[in-house]
C-alpha atoms as a PDB file:
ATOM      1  CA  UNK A   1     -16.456 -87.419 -65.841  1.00  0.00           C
ATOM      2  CA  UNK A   2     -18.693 -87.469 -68.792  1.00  0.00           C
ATOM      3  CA  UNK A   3     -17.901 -86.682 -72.087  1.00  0.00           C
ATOM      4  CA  UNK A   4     -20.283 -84.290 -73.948  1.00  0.00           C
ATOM      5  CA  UNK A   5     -19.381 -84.260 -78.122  1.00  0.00           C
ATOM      6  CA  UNK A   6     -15.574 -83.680 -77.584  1.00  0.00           C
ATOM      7  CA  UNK A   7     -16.708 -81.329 -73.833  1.00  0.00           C
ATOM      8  CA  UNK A   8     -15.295 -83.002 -70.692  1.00  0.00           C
ATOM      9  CA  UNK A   9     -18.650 -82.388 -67.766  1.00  0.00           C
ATOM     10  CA  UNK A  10     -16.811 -81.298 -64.386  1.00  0.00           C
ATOM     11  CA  UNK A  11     -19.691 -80.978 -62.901  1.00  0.00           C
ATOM     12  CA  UNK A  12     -23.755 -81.519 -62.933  1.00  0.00           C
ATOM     13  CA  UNK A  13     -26.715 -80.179 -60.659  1.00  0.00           C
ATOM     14  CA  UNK A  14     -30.212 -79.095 -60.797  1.00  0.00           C
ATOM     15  CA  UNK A  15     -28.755 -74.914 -60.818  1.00  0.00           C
ATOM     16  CA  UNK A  16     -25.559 -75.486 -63.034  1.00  0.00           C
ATOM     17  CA  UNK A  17     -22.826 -77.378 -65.064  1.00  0.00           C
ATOM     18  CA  UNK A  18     -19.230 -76.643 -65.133  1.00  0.00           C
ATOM     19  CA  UNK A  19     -17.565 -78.081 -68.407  1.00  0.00           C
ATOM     20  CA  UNK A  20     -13.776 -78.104 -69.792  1.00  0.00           C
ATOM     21  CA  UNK A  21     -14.093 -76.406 -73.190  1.00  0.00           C
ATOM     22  CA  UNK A  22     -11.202 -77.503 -75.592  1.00  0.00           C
ATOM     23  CA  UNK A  23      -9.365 -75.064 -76.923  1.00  0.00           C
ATOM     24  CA  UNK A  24     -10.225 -73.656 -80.869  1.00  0.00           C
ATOM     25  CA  UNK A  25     -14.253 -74.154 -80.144  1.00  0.00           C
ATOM     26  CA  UNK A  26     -16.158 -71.024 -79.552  1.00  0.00           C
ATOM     27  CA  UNK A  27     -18.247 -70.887 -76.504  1.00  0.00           C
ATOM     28  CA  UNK A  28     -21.493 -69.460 -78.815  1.00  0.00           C
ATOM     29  CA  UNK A  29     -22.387 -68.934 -81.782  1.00  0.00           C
ATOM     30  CA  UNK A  30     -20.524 -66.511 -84.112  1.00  0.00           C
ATOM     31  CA  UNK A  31     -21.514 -65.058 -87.216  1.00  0.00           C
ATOM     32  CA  UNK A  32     -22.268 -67.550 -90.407  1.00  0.00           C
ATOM     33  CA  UNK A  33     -22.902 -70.825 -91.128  1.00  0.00           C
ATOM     34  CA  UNK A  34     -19.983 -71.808 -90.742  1.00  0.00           C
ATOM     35  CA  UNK A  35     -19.405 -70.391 -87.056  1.00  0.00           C
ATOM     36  CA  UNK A  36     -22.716 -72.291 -85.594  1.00  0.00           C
ATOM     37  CA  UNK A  37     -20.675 -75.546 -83.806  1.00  0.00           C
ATOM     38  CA  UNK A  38     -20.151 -74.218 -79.989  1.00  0.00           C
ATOM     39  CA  UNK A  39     -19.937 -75.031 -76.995  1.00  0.00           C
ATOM     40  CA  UNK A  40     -23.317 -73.975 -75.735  1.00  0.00           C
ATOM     41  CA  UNK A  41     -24.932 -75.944 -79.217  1.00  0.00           C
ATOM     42  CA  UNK A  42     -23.406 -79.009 -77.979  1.00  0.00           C
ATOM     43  CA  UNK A  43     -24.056 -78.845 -74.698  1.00  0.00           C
ATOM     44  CA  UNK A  44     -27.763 -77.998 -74.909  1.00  0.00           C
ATOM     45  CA  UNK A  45     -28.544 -81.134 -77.478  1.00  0.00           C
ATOM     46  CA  UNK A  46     -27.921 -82.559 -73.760  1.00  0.00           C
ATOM     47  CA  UNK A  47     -28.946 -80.172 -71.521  1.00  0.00           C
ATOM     48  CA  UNK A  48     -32.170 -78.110 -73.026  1.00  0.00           C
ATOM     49  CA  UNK A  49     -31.882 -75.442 -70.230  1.00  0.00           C
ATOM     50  CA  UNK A  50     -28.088 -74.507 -70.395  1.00  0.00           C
ATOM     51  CA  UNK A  51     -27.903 -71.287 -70.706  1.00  0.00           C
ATOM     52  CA  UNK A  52     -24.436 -69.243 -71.147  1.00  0.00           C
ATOM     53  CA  UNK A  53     -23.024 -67.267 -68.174  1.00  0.00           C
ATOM     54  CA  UNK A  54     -19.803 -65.918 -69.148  1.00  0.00           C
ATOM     55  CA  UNK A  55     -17.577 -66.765 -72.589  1.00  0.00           C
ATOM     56  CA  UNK A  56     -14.224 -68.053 -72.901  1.00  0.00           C
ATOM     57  CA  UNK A  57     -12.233 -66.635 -76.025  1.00  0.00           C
ATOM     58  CA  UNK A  58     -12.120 -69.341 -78.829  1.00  0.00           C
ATOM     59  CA  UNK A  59      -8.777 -70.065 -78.140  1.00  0.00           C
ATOM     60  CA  UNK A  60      -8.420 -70.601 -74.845  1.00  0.00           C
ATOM     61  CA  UNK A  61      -9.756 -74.046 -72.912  1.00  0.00           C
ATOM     62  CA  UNK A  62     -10.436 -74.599 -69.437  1.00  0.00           C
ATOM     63  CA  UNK A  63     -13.870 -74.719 -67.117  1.00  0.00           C
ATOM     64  CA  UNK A  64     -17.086 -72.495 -68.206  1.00  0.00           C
ATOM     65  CA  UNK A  65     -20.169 -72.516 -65.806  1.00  0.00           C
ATOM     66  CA  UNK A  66     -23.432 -72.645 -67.708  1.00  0.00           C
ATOM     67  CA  UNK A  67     -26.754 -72.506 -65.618  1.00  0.00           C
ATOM     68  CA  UNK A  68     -29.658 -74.103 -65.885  1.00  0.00           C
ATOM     69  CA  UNK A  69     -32.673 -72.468 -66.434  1.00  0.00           C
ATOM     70  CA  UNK A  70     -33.425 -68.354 -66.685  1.00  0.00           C
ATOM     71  CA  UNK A  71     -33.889 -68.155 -63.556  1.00  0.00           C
ATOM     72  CA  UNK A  72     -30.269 -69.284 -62.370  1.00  0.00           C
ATOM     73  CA  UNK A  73     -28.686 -67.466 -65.254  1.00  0.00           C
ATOM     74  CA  UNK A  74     -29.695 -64.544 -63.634  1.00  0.00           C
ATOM     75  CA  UNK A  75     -28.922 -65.634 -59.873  1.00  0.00           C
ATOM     76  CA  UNK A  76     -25.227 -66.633 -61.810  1.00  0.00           C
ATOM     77  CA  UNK A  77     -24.611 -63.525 -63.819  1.00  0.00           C
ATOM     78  CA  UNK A  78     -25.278 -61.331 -60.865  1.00  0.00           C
ATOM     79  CA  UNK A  79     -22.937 -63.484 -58.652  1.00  0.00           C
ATOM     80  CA  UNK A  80     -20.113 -62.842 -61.501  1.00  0.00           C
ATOM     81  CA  UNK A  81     -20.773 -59.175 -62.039  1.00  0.00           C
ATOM     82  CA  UNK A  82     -20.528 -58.910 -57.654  1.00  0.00           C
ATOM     83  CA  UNK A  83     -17.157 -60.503 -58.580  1.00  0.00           C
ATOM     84  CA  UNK A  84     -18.258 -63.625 -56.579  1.00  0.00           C
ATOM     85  CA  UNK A  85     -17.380 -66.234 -58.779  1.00  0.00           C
ATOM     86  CA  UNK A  86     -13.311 -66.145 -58.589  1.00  0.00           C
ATOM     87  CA  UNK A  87     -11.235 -67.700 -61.444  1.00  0.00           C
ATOM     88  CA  UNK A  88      -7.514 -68.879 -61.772  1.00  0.00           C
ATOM     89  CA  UNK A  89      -6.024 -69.320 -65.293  1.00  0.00           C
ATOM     90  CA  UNK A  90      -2.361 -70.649 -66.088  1.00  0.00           C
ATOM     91  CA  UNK A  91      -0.871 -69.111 -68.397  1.00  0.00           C
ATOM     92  CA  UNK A  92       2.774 -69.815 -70.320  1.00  0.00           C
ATOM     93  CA  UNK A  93       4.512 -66.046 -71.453  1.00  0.00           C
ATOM     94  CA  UNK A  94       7.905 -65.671 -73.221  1.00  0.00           C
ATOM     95  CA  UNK A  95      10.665 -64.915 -71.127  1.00  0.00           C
ATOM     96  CA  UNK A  96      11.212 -65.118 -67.728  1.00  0.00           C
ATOM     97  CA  UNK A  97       9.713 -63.216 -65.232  1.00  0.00           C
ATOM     98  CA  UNK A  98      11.227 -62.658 -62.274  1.00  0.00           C
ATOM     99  CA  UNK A  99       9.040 -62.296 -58.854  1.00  0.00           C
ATOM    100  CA  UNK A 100       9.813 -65.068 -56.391  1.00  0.00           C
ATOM    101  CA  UNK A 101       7.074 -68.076 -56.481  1.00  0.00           C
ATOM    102  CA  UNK A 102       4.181 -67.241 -54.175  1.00  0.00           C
ATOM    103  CA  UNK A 103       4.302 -63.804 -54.482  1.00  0.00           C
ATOM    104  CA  UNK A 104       1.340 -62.286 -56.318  1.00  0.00           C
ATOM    105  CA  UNK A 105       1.558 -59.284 -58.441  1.00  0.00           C
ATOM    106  CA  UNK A 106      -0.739 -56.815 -60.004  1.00  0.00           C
ATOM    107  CA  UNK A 107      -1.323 -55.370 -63.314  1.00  0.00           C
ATOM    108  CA  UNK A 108      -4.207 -52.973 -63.569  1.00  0.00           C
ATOM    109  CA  UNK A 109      -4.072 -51.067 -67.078  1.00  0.00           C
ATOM    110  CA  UNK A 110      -7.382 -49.791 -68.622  1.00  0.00           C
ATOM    111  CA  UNK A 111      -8.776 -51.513 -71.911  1.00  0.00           C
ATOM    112  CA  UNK A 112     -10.371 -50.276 -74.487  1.00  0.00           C
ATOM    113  CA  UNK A 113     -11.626 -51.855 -77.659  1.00  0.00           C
ATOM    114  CA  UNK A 114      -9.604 -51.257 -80.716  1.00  0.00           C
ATOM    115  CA  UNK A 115     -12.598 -50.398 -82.675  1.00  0.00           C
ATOM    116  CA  UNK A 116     -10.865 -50.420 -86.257  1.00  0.00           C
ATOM    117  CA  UNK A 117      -8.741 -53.198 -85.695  1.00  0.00           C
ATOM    118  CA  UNK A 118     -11.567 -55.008 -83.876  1.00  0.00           C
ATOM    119  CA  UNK A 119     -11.607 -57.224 -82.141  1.00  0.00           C
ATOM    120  CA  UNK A 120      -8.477 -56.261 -80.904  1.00  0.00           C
ATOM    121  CA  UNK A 121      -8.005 -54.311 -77.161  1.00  0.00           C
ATOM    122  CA  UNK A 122      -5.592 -51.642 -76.620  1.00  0.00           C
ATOM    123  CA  UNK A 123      -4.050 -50.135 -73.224  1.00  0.00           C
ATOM    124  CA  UNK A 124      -5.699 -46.866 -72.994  1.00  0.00           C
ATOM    125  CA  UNK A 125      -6.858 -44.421 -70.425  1.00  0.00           C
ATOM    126  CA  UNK A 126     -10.301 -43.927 -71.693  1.00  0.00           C
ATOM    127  CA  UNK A 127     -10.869 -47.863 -71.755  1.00  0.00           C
ATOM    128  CA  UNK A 128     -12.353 -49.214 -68.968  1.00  0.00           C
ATOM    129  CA  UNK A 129     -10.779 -49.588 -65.603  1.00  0.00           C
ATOM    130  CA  UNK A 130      -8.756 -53.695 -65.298  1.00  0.00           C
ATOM    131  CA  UNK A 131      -7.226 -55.472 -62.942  1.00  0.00           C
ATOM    132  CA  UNK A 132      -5.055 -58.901 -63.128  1.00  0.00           C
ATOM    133  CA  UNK A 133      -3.371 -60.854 -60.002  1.00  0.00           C
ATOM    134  CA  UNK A 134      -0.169 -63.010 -61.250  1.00  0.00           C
ATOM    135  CA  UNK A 135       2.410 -64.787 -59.655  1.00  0.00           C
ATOM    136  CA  UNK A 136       5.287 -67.125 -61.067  1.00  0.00           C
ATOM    137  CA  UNK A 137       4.469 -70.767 -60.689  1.00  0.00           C
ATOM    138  CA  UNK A 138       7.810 -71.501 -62.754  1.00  0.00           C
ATOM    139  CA  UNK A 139      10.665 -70.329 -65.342  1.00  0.00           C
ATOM    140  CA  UNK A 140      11.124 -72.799 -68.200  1.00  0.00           C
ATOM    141  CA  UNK A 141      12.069 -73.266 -71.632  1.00  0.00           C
ATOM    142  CA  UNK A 142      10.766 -74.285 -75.163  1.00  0.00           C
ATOM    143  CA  UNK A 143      12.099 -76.866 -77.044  1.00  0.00           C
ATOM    144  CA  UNK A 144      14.102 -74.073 -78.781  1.00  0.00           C
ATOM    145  CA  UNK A 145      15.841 -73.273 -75.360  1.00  0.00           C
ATOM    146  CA  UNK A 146      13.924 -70.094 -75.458  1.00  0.00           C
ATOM    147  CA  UNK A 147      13.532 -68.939 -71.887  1.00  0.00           C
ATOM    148  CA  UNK A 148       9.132 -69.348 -71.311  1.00  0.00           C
ATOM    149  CA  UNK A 149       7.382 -68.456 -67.767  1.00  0.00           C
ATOM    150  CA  UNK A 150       4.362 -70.286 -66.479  1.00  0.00           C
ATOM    151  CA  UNK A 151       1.875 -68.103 -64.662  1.00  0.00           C
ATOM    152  CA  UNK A 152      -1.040 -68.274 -62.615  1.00  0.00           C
ATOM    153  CA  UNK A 153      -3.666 -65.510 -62.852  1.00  0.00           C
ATOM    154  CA  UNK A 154      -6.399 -64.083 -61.381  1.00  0.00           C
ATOM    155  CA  UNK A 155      -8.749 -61.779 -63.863  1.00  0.00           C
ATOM    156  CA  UNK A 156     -10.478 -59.459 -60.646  1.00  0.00           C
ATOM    157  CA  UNK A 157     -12.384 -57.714 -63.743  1.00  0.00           C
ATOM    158  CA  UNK A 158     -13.244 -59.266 -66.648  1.00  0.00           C
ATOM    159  CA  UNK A 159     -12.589 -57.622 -69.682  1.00  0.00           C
ATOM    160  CA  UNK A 160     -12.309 -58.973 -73.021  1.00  0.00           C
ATOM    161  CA  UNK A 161      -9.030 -60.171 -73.913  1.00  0.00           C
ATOM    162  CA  UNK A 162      -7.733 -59.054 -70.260  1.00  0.00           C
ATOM    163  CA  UNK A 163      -5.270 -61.410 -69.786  1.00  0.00           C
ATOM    164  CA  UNK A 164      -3.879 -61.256 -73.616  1.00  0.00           C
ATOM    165  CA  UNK A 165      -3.633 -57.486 -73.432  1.00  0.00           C
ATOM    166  CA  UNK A 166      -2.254 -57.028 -69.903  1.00  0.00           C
ATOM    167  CA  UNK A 167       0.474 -59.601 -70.708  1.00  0.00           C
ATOM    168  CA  UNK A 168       1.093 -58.288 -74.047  1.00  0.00           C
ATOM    169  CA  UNK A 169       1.671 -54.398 -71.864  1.00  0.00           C
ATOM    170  CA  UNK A 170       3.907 -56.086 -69.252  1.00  0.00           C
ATOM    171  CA  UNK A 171       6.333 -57.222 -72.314  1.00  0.00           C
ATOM    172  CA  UNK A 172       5.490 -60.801 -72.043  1.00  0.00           C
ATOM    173  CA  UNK A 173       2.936 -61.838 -74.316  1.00  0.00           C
ATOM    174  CA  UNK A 174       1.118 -65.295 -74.152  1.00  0.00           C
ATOM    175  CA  UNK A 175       2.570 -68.329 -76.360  1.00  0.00           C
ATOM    176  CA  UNK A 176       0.731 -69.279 -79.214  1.00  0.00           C
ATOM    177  CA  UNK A 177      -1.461 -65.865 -78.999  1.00  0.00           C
ATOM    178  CA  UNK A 178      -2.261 -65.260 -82.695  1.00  0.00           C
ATOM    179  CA  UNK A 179      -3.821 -61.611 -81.801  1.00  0.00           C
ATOM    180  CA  UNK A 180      -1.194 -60.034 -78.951  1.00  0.00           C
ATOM    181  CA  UNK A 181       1.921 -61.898 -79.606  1.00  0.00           C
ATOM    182  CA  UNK A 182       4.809 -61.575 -82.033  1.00  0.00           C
ATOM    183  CA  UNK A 183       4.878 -64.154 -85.023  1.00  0.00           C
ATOM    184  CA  UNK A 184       8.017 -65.718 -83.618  1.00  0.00           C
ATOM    185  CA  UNK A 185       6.373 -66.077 -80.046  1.00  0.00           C
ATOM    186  CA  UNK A 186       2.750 -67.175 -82.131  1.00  0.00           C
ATOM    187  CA  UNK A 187       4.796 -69.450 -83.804  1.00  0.00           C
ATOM    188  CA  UNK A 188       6.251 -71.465 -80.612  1.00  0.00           C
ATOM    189  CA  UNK A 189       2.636 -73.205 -80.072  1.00  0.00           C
ATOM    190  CA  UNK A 190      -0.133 -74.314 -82.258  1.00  0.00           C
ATOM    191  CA  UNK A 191      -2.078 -73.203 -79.442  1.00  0.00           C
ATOM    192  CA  UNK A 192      -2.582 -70.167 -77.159  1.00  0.00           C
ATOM    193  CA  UNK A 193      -1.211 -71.840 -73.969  1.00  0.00           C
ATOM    194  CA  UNK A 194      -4.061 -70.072 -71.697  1.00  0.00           C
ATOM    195  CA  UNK A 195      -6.015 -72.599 -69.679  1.00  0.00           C
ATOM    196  CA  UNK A 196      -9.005 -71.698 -67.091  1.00  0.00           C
ATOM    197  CA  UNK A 197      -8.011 -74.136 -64.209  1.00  0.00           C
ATOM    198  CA  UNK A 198     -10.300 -73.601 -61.477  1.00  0.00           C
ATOM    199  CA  UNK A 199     -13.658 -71.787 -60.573  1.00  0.00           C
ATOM    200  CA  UNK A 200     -15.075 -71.097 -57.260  1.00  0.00           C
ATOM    201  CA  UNK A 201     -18.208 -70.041 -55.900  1.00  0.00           C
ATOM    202  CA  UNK A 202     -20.859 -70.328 -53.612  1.00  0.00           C
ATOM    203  CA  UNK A 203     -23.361 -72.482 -55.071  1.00  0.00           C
ATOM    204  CA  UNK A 204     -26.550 -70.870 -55.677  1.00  0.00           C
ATOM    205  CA  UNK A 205     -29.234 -73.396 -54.113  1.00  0.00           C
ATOM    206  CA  UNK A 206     -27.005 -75.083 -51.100  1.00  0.00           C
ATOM    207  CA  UNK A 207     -25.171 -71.539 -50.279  1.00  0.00           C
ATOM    208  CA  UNK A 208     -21.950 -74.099 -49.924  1.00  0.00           C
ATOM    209  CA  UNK A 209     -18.824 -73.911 -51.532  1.00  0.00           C
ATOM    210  CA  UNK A 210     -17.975 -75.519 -55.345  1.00  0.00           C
ATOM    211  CA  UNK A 211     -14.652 -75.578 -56.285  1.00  0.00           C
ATOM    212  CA  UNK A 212     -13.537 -77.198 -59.612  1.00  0.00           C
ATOM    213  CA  UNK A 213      -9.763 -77.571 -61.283  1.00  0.00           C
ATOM    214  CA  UNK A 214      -8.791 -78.000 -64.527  1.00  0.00           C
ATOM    215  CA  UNK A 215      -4.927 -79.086 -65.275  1.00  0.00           C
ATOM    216  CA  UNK A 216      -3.850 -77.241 -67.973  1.00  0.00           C
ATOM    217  CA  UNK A 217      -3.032 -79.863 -71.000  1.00  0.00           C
ATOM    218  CA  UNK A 218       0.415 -77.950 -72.053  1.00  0.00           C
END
């Protein structure tokens, strides 16, 4: 795997790369001088055509498909609003959950940006229709002894902040989550421990299957 200024590359073709962002690195540009270093600036001073599909939040790491060329970014961003590009995140909550292992669950809760508190997302029936998959993977503990549940989800829409905010509604709000999570639960990570850790699709050109994993590094 190649290394691309601090990016790991998953994957390279002629139609797209799939890279690992690291968490705390915005996937473009924000506003200011001081919000220009991203992961689409860093990735282009290699690849000229990358172009961004979709956006991870700032904090959270894990694999980001970025085409290459207009063309493809077109081809990609109607395969992801189709919803056929599926992801899987992991996630670590506080407290434990309690569905058996293997059993998935849903959570589907409209969002709606909180437009004073921005950028914020509230539960609210005039926000726009969401849906999460989740099942346990496993019940642990922080170094506290603080009882901690590590999740694997599936965003079927893909709303900003889904997986914050629909955690955050079912009572068990993301460790390290500086925007949905208590200071006390914040203040168990340095990090919000939400990882992308796979992506699958059919690949635009060959029409056969990519599949990529991440392991989450918490």
């Amino acid at each position: 795997m190649q290394a691309l200024d601090g990016i790991t590359l998953r994957h390279a073709d002629e139609a797209l790369l799939v890279l690992d962002k690291p968490a705390g690195l915005l996937s473009v540009p924000g506003r200011g001088p001081d919000k220009q270093d991203c992961l689409s600036a860093r990735v282009q001073r290699h690849f000229a055509d990358a172009l961004i599909v979709h956006r991870l939040d700032m904090a959270t790491s894990g694999l980001l498909l970025m085409a290459r060329g207009a063309a493809m970014q077109r081809e990609l961003s109607i395969a992801f609003a189709n919803r056929m590009v599926h992801k899987r995140y992991v996630a670590v909550v506080d407290g434990h959950l309690e569905p058996p292992a293997d059993t998935w669950q849903v959570i589907e809760l409209p969002i709606l940006l909180d437009w004073p508190r921005r950028p914020l997302h509230i539960i609210d029936p005039r926000g726009k229709p969401s849906l999460t998959r989740w099942r346990v993977l496993a019940h642990e503990a922080d170094a506290a002894g603080l009882p901690q549940t590590r999740l694997e989800l599936e965003p079927v829409t893909g709303r900003s902040h889904q997986l914050r905010v629909h955690l955050q509604a079912l009572g068990h709000a993301i460790v390290g989550d500086a925007l949905y999570a208590s200071a006390e639960v914040q203040a168990r990570s340095p990090r919000l421990l939400l990882h992308a850790s796979a992506v699958a699709l059919q690949h635009p050109l060959t029409g056969l299957p990519l599949q990529l994993s991440s392991p989450p590094p918490f």
